[in-house]
N, C-alpha and C. Protein backbone atom coordinates (compact mmCIF):
# COMPACT_ATOMS: atom_id res chain seq x y z
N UNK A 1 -11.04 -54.35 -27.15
CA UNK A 1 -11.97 -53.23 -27.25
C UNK A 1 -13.25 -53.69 -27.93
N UNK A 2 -14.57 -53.40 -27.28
CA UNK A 2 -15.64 -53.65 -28.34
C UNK A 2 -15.68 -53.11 -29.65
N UNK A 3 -16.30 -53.52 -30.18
CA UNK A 3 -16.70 -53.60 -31.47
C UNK A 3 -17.97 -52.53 -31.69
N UNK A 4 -18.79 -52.62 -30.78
CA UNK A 4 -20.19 -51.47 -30.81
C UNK A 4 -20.57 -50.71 -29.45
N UNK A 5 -21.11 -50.42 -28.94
CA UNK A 5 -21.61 -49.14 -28.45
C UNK A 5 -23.31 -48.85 -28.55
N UNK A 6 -23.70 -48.82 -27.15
CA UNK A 6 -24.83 -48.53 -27.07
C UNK A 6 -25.59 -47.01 -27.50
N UNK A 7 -26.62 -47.04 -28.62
CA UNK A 7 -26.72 -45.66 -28.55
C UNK A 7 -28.32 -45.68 -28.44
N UNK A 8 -28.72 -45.09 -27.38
CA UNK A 8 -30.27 -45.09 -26.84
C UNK A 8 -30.31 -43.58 -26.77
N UNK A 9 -31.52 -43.09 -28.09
CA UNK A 9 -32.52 -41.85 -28.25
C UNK A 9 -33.68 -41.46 -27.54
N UNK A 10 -33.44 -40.51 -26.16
CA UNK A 10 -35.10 -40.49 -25.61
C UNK A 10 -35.50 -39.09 -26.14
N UNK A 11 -36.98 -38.93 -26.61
CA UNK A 11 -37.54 -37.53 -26.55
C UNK A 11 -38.80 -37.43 -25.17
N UNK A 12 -39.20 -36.54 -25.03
CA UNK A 12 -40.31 -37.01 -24.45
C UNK A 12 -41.57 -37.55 -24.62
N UNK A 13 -41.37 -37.76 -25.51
CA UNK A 13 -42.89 -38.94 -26.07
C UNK A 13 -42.47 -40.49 -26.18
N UNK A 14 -40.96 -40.70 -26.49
CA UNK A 14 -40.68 -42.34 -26.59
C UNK A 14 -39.39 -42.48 -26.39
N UNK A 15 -39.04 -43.29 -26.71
CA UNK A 15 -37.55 -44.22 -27.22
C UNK A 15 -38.05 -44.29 -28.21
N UNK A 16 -36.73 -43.15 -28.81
CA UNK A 16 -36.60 -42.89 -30.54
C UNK A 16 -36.14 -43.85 -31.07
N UNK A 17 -34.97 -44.50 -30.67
CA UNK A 17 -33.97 -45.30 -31.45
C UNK A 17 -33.13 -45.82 -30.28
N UNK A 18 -33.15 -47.13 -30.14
CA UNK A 18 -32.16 -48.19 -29.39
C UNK A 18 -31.31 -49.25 -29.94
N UNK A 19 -30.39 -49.04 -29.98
CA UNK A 19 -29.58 -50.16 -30.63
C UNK A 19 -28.05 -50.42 -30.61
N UNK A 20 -27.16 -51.55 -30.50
CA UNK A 20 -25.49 -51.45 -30.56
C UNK A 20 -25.46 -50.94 -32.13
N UNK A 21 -24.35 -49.80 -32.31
CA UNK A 21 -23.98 -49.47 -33.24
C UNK A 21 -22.39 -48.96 -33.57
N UNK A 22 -21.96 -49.38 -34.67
CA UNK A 22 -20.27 -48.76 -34.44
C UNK A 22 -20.19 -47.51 -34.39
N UNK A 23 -20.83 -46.91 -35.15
CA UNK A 23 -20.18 -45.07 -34.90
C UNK A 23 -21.17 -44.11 -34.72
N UNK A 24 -20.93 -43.30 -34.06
CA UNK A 24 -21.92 -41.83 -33.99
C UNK A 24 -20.99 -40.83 -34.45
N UNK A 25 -22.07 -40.22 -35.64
CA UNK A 25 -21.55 -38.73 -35.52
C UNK A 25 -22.57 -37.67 -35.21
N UNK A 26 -22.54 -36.90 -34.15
CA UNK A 26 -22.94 -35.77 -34.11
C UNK A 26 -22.42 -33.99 -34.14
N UNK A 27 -23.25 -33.03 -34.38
CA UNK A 27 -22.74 -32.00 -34.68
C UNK A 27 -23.27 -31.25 -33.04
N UNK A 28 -22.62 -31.04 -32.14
CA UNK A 28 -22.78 -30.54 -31.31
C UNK A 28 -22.75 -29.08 -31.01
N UNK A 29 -22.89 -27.44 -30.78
CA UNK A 29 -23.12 -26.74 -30.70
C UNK A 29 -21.82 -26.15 -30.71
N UNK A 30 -20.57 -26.48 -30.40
CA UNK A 30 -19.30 -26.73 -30.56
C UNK A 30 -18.82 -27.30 -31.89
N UNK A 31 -19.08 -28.19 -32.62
CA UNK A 31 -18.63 -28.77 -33.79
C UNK A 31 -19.36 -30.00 -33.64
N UNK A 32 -18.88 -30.84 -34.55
CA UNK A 32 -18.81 -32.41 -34.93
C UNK A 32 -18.12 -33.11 -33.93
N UNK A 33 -18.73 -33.92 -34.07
CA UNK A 33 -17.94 -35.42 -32.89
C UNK A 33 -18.33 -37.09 -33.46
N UNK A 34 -17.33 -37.25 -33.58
CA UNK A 34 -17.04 -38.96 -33.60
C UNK A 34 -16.90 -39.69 -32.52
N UNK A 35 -17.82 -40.49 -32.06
CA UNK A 35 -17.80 -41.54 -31.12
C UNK A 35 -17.91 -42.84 -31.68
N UNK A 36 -16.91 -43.11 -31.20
CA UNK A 36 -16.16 -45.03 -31.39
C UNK A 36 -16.53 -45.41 -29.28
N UNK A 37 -16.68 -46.97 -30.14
CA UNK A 37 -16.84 -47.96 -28.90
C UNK A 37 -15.31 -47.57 -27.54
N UNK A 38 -15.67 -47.00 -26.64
CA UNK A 38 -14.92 -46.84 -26.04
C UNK A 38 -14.08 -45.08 -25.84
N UNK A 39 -15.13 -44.56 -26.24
CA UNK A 39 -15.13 -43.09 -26.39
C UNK A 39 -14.60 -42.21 -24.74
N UNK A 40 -13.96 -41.49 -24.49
CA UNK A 40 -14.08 -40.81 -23.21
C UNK A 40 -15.70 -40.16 -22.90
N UNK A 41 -15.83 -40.03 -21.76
CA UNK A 41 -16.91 -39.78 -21.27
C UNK A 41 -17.04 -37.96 -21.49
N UNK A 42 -18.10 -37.66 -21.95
CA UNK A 42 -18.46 -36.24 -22.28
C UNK A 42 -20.26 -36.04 -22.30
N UNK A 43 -20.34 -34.60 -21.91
CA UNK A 43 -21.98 -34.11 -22.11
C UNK A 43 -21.76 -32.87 -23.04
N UNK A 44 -22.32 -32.99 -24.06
CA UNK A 44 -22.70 -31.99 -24.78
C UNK A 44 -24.19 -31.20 -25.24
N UNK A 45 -24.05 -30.35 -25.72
CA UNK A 45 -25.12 -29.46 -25.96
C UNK A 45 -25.47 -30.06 -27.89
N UNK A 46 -26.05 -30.96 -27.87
CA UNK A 46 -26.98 -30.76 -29.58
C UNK A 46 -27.31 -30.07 -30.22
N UNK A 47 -27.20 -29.54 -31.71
CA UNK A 47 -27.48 -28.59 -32.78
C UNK A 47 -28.83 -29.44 -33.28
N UNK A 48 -29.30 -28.48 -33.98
CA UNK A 48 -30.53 -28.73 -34.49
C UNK A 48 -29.35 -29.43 -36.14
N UNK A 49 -29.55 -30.44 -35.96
CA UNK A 49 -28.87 -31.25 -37.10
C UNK A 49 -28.81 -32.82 -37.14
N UNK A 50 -28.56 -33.31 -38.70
CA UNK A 50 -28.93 -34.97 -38.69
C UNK A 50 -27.82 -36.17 -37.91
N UNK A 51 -28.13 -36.57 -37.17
CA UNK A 51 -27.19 -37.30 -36.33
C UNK A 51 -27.09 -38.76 -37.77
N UNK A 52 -25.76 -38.90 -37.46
CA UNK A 52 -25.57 -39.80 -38.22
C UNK A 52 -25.27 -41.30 -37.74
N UNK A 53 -25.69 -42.60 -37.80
CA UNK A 53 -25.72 -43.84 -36.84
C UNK A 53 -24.96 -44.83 -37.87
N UNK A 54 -23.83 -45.23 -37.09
CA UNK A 54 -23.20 -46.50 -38.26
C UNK A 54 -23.08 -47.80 -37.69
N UNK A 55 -24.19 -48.48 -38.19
CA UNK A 55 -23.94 -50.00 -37.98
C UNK A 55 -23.78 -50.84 -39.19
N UNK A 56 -22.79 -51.77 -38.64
CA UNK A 56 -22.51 -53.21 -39.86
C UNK A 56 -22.18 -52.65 -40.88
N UNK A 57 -21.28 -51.35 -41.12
CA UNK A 57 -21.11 -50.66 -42.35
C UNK A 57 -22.43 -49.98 -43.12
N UNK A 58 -23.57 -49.80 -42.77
CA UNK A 58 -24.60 -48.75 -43.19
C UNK A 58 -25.16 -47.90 -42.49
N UNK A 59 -25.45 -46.67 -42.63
CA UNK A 59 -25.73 -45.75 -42.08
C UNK A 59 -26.95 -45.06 -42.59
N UNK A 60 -27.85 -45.07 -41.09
CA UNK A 60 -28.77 -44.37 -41.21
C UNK A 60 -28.61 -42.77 -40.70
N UNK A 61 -29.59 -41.70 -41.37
CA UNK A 61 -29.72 -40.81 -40.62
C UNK A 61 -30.76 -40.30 -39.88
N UNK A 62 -30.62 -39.92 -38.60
CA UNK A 62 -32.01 -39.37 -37.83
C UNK A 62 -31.80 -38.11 -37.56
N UNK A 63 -32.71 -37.42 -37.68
CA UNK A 63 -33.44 -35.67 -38.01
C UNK A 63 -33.51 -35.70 -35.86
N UNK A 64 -32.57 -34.72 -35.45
CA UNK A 64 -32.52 -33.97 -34.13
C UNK A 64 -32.93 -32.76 -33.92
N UNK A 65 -33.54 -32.61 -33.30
CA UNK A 65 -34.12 -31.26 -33.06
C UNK A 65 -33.23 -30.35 -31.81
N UNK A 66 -32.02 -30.75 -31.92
CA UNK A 66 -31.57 -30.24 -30.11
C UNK A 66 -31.70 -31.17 -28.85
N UNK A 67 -30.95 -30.67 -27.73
CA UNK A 67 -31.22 -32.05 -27.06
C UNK A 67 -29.50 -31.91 -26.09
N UNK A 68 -29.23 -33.07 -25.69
CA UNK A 68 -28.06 -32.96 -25.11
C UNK A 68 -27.63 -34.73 -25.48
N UNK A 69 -26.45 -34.85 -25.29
CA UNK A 69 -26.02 -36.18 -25.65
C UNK A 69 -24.61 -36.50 -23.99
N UNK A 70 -25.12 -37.63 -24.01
CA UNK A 70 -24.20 -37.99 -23.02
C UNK A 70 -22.89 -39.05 -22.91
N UNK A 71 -21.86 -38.92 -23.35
CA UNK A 71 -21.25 -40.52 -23.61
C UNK A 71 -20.32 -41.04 -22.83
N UNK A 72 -20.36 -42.10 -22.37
CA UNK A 72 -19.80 -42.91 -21.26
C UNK A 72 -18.94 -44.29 -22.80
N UNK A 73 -17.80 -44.83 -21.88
CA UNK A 73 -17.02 -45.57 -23.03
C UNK A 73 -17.93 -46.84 -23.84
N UNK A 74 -19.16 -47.01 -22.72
CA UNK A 74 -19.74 -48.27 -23.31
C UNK A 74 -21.38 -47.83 -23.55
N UNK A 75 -21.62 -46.60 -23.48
CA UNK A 75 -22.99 -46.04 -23.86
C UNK A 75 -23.12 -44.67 -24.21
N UNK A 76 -23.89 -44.18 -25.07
CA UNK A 76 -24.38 -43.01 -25.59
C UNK A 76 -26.03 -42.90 -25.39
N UNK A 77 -26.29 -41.93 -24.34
CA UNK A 77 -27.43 -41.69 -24.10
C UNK A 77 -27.44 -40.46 -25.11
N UNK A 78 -28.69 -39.79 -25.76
CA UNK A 78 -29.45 -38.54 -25.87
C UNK A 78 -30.30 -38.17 -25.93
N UNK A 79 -30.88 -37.19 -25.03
CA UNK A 79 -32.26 -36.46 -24.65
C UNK A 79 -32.09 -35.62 -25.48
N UNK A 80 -33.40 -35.82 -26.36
CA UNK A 80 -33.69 -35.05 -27.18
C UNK A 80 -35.15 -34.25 -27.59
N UNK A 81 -35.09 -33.25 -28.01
CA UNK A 81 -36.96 -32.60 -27.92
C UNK A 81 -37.81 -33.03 -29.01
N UNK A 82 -37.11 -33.41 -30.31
CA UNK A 82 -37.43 -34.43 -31.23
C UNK A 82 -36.24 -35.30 -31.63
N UNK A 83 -37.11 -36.73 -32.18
CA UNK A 83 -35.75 -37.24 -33.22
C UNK A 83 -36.71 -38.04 -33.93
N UNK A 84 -36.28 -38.01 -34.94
CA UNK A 84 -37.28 -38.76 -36.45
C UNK A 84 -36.17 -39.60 -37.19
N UNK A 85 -36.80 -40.71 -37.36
CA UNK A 85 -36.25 -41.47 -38.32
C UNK A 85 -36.39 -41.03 -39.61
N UNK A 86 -36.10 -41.39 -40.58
CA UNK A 86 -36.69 -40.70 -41.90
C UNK A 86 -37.86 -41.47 -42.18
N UNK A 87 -38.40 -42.89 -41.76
CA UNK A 87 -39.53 -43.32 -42.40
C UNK A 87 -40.87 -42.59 -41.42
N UNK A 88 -40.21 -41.86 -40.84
CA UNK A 88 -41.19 -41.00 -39.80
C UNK A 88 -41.62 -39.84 -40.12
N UNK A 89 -40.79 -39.28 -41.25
CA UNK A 89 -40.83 -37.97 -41.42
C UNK A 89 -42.27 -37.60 -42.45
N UNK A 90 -43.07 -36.97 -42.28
CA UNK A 90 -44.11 -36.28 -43.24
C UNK A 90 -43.27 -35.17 -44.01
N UNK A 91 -43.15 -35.61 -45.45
CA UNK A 91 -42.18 -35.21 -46.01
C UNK A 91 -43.07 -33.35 -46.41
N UNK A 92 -44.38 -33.73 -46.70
CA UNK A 92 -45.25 -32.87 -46.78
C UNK A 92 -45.92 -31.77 -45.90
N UNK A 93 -45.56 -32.55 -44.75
CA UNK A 93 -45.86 -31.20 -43.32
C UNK A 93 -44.55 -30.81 -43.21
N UNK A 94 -42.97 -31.29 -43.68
CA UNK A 94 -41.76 -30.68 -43.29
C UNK A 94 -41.99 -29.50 -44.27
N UNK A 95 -42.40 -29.56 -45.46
CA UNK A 95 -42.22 -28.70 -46.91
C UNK A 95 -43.12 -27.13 -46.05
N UNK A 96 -44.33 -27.44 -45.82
CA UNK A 96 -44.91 -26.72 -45.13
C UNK A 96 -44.61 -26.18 -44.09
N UNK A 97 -44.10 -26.54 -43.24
CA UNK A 97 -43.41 -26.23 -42.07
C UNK A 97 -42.12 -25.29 -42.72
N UNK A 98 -41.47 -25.45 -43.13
CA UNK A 98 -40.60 -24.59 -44.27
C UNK A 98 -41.02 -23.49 -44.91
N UNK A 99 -41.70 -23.69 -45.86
CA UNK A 99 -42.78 -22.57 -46.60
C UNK A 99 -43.24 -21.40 -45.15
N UNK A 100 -43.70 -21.81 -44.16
CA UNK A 100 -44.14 -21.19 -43.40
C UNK A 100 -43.33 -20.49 -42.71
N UNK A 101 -42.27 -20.95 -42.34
CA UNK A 101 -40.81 -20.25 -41.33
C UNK A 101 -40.29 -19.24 -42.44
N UNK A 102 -40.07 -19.67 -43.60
CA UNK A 102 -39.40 -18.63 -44.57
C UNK A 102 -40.36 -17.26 -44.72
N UNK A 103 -41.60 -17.62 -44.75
CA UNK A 103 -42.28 -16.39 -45.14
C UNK A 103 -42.30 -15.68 -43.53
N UNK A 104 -42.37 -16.23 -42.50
CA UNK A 104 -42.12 -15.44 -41.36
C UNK A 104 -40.62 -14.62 -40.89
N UNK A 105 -39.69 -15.22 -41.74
CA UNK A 105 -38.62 -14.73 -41.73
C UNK A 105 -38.57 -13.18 -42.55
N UNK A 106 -39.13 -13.41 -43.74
CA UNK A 106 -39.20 -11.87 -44.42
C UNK A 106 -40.57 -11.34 -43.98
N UNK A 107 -41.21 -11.50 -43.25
CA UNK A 107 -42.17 -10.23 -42.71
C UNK A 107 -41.66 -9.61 -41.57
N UNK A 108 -42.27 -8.60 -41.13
CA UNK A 108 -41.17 -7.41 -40.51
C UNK A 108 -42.02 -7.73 -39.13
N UNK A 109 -43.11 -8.24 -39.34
CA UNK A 109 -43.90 -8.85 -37.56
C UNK A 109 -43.28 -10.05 -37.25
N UNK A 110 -43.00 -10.88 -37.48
CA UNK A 110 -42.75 -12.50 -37.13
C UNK A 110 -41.55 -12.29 -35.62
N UNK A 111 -41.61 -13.58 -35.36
CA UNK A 111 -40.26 -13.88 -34.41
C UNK A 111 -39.28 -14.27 -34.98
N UNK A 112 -39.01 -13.56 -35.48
CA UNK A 112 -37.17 -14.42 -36.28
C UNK A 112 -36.71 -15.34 -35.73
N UNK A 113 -36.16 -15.41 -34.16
CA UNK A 113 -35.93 -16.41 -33.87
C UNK A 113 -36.26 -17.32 -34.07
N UNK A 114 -37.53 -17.68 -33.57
CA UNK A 114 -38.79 -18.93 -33.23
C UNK A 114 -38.51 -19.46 -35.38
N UNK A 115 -38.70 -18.26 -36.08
CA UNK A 115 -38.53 -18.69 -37.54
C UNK A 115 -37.22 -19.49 -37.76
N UNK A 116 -36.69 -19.27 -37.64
CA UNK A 116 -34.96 -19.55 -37.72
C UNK A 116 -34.80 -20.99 -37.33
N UNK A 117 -35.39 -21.55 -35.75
CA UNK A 117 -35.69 -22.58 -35.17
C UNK A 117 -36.63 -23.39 -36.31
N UNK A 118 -37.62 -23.07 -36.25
CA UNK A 118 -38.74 -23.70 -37.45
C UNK A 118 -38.06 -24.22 -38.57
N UNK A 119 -37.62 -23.12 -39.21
CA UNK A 119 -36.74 -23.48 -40.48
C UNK A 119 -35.93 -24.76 -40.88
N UNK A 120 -34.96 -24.23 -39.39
CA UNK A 120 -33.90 -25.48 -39.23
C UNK A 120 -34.55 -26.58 -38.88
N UNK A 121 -35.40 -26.86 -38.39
CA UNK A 121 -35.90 -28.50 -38.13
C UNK A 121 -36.74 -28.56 -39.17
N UNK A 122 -37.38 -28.13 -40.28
CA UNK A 122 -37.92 -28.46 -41.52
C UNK A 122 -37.04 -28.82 -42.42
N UNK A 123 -35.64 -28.20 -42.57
CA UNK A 123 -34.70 -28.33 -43.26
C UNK A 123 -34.19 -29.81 -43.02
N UNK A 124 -33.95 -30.01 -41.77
CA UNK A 124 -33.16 -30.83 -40.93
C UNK A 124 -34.10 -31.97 -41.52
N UNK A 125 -35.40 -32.35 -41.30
CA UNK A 125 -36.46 -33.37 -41.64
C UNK A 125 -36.11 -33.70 -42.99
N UNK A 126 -36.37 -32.50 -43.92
CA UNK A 126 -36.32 -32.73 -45.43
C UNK A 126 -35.12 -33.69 -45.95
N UNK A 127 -33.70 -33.09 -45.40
CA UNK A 127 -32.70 -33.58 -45.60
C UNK A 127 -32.63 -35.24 -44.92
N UNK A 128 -32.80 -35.21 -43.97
CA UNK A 128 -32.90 -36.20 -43.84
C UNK A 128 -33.49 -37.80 -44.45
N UNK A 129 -34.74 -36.99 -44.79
CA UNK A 129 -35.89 -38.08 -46.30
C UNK A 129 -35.27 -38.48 -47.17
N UNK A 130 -34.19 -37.11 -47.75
CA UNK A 130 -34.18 -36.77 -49.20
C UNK A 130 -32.91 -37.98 -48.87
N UNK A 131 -32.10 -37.75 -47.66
CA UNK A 131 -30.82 -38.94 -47.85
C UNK A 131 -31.05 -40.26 -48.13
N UNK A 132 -32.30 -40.67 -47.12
CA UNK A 132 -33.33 -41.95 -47.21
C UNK A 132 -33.72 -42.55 -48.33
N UNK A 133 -34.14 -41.95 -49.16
CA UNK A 133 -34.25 -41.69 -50.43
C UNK A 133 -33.57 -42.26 -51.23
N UNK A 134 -32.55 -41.71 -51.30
CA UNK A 134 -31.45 -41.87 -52.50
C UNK A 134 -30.03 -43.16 -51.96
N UNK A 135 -30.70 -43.63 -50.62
CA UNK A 135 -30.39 -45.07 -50.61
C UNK A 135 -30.64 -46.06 -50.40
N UNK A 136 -32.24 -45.83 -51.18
CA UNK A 136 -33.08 -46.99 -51.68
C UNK A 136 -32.88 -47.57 -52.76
């Protein structure tokens, strides 16, 4: 059985992230999922949440905005509408981006939804930094 697993990130602006890696975890709209080298083949629906990437025993995390993920035993594709590394993230437009969804959430005009969405990918960014961060 291999050892790694292809996991290639497209949004529509680039290739987010390409690389063999041992593990994926993602939180799919359904739950969490663990993919190991040699995974059954599945398409899922993406949560607005931090995908987690394990190579050589360290793990990075990248900030998803939604998206779909595809996995075949020897590759993991996912289309995604964003994905940020953390050295990508403007830690200062996420804060703002935050500040801004929350106060649209308690006014009685806003789109809650569209707020709710906002929120969660400011959240999603922040967290992501803040993990970056603290394993420097």
């Amino acid at each position: 059985m291999a050892k790694t697993i292809r996991l290639d990130i497209v949004t529509p602006e680039k290739m987010a992230y390409s690389a063999e890696v041992s593990m994926v975890i993602a939180r799919t709209t359904a739950g969490d999922i663990g993919i190991l080298p040699g995974h059954a083949a599945l398409i899922a629906a993406l949560a607005i949440w931090p995908l987690r990437v394990i190579t050589d025993g360290d793990e990075i995390e990248i900030a998803m905005c939604g998206g779909f993920i595809e996995v075949q035993p020897e590759k993991i594709t996912i289309l995604a509408n964003c994905a940020e590394l953390a050295n990508e993230i403007d830690v200062e437009r996420a804060e703002t981006a935050k500040e801004r969804a929350e106060k649209r959430l308690h006014s009685s005009d806003g789109d809650v939804a569209r707020a709710e969405v906002a929120l969660k990918r400011a959240m999603v960014r922040l967290r992501v930094a803040e993990h970056s961060k603290h394993k420097m």
